[in-house]
Protein backbone atom coordinates (compact mmCIF):
# COMPACT_ATOMS: atom_id res chain seq x y z
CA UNK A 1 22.10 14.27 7.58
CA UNK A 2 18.79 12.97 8.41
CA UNK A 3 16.30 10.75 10.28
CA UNK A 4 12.86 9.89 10.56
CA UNK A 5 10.11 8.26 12.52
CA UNK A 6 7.38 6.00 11.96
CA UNK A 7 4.22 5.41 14.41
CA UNK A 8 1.70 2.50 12.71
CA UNK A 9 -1.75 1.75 14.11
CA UNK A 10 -3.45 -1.51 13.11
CA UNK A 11 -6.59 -2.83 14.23
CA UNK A 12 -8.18 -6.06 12.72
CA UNK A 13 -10.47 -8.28 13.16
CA UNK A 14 -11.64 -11.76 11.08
CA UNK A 15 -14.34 -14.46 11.55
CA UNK A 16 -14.31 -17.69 10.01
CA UNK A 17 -17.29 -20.23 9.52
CA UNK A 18 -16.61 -23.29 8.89
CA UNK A 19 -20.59 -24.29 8.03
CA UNK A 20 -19.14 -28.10 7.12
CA UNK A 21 -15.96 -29.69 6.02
CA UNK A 22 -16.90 -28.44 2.52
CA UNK A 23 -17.96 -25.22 2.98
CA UNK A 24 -16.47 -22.13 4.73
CA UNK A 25 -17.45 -18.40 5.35
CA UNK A 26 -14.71 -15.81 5.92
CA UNK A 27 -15.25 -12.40 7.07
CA UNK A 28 -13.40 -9.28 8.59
CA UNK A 29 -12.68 -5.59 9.04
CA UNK A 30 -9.27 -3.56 9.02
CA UNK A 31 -7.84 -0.72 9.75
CA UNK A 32 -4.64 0.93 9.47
CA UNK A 33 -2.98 4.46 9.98
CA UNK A 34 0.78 5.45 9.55
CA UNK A 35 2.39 8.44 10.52
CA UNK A 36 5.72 9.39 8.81
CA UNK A 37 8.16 12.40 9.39
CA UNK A 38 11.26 12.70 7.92
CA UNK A 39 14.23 15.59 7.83
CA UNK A 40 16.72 15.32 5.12
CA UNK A 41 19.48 18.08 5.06
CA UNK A 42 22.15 17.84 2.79
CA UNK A 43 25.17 20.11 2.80
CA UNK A 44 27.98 21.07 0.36
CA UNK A 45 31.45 22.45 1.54
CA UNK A 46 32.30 26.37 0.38
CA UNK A 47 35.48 27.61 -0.44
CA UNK A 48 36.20 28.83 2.92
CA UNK A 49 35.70 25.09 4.22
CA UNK A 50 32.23 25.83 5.51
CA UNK A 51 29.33 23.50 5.39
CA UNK A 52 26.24 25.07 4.03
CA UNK A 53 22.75 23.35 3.67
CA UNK A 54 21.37 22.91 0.22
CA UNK A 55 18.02 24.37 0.67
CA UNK A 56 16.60 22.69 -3.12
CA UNK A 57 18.20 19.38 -1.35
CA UNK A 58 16.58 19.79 2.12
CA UNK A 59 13.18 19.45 3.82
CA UNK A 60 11.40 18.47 6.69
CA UNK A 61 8.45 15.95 5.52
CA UNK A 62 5.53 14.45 7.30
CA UNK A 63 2.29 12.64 5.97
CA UNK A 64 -0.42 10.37 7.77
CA UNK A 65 -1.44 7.09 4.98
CA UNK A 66 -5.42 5.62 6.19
CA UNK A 67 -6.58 2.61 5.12
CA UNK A 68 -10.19 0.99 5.61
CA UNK A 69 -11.16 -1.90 5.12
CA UNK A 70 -13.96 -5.05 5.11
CA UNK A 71 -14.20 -8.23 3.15
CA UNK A 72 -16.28 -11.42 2.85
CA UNK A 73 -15.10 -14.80 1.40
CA UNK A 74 -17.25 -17.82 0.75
CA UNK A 75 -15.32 -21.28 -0.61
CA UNK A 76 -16.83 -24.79 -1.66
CA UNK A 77 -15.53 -27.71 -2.58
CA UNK A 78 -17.94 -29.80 -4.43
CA UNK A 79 -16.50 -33.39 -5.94
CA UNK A 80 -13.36 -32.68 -7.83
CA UNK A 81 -14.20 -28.93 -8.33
CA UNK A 82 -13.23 -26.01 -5.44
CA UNK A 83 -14.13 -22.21 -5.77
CA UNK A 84 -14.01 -19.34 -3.80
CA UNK A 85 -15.13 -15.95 -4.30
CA UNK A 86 -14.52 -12.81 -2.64
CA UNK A 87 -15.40 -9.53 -1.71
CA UNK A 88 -13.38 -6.30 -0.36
CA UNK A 89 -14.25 -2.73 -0.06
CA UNK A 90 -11.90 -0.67 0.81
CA UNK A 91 -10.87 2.91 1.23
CA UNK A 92 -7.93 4.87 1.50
CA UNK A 93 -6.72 8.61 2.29
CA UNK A 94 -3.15 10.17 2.26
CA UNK A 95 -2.09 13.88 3.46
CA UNK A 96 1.08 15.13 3.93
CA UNK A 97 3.26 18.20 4.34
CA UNK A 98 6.45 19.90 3.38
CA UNK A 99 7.06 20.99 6.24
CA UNK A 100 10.03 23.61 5.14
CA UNK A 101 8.13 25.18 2.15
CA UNK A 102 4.42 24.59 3.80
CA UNK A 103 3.28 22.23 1.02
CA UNK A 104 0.47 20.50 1.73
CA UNK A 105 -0.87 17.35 0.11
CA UNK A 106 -4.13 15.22 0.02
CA UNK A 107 -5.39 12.19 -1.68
CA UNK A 108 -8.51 10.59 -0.56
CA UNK A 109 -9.83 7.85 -2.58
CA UNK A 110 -13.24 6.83 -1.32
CA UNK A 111 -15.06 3.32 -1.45
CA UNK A 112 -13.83 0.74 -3.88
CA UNK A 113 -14.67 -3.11 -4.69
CA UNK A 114 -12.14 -5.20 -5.32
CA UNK A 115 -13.98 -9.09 -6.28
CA UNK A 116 -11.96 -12.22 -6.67
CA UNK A 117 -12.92 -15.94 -8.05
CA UNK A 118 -10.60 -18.61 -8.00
CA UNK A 119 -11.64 -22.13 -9.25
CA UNK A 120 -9.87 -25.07 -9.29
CA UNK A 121 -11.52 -28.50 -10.92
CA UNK A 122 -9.19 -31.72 -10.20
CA UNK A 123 -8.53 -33.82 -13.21
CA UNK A 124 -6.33 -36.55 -11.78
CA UNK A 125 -3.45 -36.93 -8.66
CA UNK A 126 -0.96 -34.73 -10.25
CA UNK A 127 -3.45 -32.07 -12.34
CA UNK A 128 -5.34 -29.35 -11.50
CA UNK A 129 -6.94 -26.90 -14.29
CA UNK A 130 -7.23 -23.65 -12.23
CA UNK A 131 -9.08 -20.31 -13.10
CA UNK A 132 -8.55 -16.95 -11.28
CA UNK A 133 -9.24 -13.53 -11.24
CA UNK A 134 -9.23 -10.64 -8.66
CA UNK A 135 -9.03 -6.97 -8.41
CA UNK A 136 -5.92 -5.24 -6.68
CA UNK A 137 -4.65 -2.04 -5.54
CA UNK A 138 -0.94 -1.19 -5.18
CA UNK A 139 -0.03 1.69 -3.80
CA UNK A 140 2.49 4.05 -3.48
CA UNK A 141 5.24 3.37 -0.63
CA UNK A 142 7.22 6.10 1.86
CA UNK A 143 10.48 6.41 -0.89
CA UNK A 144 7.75 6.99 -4.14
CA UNK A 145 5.71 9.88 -2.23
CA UNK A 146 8.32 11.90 -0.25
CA UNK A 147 9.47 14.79 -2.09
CA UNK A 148 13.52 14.54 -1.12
CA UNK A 149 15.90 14.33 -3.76
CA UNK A 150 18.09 11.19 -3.77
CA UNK A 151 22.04 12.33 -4.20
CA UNK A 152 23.59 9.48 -3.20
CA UNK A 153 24.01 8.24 -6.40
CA UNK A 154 25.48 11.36 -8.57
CA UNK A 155 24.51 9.45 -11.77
CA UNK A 156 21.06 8.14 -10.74
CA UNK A 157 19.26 11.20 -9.88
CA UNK A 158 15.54 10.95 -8.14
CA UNK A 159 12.47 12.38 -6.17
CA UNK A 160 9.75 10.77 -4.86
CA UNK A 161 6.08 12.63 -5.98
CA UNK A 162 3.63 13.12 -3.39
CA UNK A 163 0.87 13.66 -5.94
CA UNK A 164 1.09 9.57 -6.98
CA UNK A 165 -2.21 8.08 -6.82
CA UNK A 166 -2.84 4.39 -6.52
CA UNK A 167 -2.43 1.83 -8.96
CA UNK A 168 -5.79 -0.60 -9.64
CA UNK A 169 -5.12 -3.46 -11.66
CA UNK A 170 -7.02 -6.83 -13.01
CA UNK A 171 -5.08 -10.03 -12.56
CA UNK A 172 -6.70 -13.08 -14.34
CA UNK A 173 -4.84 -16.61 -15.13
């Protein structure tokens, strides 16, 4: 058996400037804190009929996932050609604890930039040449970090690994 609960905290706030019909200012600031806990017991039945807990199966989980974060866009649109670039920084901090063995956990990832550009140049009604790039971050969810095993599927093993850092990646098309 097992159960969980989840408390999220989100505060956010944006501006937007629209200086003329051509040309617009975005800004804002965000942040966000979850709280997880989660109990997983899992039991097997003895030869007397009995149901005892599988203590390598079974733990009692909790971890706290902060995010910070400000950005800043600017956007034109000059003739047939548009652009926008961006600007977020952003930082992020994870902790959590086995609760049954005591393990304790921390990631804290401080400051990054993440840019973005995105231009678009109209060449007629129905065609647009467009050219993008921008930095992202993707990271871990709840089922990836907690450290329960998965038997529900006898053939398809798994455990999540609360050691998983972020993944940063560059996206240009």
């Amino acid at each position: 058996g097992g159960g969980g609960v989840t408390k999220y905290f989100t505060a956010q706030s944006d501006f937007v400037n629209p200086i003329s019909d051509k040309l617009k200012m975005e800004m804002g600031v965000r942040g966000a804190i979850r709280n997880y806990k989660s109990s997983l017991d899992n039991f097997v039945q003895n030869g007397s009929g009995q149901y005892v807990k599988i203590p390598g199966f079974s733990n009692n989980y909790e971890f706290t996932d902060q995010v910070y974060a400000a950005y800043t866009t600017f956007s034109q649109k000059i003739k047939d050609f548009t652009y926008q670039i961006g600007l977020r920084l952003e930082s992020s901090s994870y902790t959590g604890n086995v609760i049954s063995t005591n393990q304790k956990f921390k990631n804290d990832y401080p400051f990054s930039l993440f840019p973005s550009v995105f231009m678009t140049y109209k060449l007629n009604d129905k065609s647009d040449l467009q050219v993008n790039y921008s930095r992202k971050i993707n990271r871990p969810n709840f089922f990836q970090l907690i450290p329960n095993y998965d038997i529900s599927d006898p053939l398809n093993l798994s455990i999540g690994n609360p050691n998983l850092i972020p993944e940063f990646t560059n996206l240009a098309e």
